[in-house]
C-alpha atoms as a PDB file:
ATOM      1  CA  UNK A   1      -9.183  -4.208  -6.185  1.00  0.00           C
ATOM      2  CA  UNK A   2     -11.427  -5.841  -8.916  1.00  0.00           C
ATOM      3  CA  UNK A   3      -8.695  -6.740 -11.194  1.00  0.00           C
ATOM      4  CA  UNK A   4      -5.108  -7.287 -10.415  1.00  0.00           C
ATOM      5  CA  UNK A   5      -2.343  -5.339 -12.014  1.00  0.00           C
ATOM      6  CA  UNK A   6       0.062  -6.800 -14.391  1.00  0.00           C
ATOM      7  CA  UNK A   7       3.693  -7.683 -12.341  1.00  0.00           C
ATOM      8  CA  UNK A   8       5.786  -4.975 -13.637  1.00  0.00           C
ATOM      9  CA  UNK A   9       3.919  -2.776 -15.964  1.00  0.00           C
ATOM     10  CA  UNK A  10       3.973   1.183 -15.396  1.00  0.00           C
ATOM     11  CA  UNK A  11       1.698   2.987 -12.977  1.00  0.00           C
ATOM     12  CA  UNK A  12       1.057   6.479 -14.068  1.00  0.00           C
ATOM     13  CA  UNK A  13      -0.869   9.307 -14.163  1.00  0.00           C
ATOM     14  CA  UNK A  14      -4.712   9.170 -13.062  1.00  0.00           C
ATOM     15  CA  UNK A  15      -4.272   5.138 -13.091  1.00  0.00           C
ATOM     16  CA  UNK A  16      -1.972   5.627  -9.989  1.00  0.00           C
ATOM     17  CA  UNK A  17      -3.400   8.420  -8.945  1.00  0.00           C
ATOM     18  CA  UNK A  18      -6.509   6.058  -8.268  1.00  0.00           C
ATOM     19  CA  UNK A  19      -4.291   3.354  -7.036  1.00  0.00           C
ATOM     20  CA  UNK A  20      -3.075   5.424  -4.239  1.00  0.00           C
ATOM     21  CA  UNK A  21      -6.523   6.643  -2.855  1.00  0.00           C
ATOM     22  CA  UNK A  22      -7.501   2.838  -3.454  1.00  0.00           C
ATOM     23  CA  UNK A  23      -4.612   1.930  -1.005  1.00  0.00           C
ATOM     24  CA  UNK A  24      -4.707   4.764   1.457  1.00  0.00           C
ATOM     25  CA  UNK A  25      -8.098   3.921   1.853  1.00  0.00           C
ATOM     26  CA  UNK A  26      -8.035   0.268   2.428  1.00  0.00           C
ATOM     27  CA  UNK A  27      -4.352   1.233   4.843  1.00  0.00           C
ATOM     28  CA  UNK A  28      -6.107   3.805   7.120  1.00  0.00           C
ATOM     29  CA  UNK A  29      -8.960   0.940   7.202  1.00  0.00           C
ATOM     30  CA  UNK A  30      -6.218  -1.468   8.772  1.00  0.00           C
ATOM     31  CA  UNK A  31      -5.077  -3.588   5.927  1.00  0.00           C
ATOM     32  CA  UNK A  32      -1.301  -4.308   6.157  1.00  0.00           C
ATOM     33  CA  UNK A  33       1.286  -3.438   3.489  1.00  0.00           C
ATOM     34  CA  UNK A  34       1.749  -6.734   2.859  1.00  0.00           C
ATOM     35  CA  UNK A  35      -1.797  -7.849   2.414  1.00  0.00           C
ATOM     36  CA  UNK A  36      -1.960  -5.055   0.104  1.00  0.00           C
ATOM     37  CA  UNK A  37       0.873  -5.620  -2.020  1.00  0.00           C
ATOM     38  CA  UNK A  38      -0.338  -9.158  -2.282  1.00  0.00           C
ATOM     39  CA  UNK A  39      -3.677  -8.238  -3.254  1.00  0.00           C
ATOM     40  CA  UNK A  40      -2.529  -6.138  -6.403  1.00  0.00           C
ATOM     41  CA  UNK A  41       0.105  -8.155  -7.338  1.00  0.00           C
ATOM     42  CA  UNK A  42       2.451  -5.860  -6.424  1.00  0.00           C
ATOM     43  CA  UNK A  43       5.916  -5.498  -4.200  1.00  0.00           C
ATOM     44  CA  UNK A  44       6.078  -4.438  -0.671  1.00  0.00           C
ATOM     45  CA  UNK A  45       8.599  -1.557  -1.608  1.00  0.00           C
ATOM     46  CA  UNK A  46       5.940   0.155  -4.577  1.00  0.00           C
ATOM     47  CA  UNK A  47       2.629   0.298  -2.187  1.00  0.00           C
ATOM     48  CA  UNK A  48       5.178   1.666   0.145  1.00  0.00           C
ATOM     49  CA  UNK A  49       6.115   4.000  -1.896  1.00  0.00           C
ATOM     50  CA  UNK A  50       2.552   4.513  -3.304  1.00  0.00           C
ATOM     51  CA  UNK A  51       1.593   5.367   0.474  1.00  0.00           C
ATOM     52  CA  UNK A  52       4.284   7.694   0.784  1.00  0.00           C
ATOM     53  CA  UNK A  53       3.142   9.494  -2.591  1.00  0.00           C
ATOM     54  CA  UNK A  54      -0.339   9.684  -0.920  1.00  0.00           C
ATOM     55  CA  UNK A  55       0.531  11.493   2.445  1.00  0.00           C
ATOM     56  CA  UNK A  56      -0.525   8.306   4.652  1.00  0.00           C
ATOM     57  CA  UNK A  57       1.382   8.225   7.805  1.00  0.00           C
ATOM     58  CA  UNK A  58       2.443   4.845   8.032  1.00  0.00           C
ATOM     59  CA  UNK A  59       1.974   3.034  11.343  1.00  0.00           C
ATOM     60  CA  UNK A  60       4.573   1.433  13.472  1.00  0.00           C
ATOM     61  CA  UNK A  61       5.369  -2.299  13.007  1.00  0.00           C
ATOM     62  CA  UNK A  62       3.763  -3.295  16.336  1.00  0.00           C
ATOM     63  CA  UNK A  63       4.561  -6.483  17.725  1.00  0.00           C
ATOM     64  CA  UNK A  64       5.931  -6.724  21.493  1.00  0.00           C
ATOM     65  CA  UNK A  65       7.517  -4.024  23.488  1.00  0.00           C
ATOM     66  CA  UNK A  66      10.233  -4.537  26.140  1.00  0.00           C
ATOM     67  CA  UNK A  67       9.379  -2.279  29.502  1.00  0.00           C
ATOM     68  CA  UNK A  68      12.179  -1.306  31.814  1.00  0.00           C
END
């Protein structure tokens, strides 16, 4: 993302359209959510969201399994 977005302002129409494939893209590449949100300068909850809006299918949250 070549320039961050303002905290707060309104993402809409082709803008977030764009924003979406932008993060779906860099997602299905293996960025986190997190490392995303803090790379535009937005919250956890609206790439969430944004990912949602863009048909990704989110991975699990990984980390260690218990086996029986």
């Amino acid at each position: 993302m070549s320039d961050q977005l303002r905290k707060g302002t309104r993402v809409s129409g082709a803008s977030r359209a764009d924003l979406a494939a932008e993060l779906k893209s860099r997602y299905d590449g293996g960025e986190s959510i997190r490392s995303l949100a803090a790379a535009t300068g937005r919250s956890y909850g609206f790439v969430h969201r944004l990912l949602g809006e863009a048909g990704v299918e989110l991975r699990g949250r990984g980390g260690a399994t218990r086996k029986a």
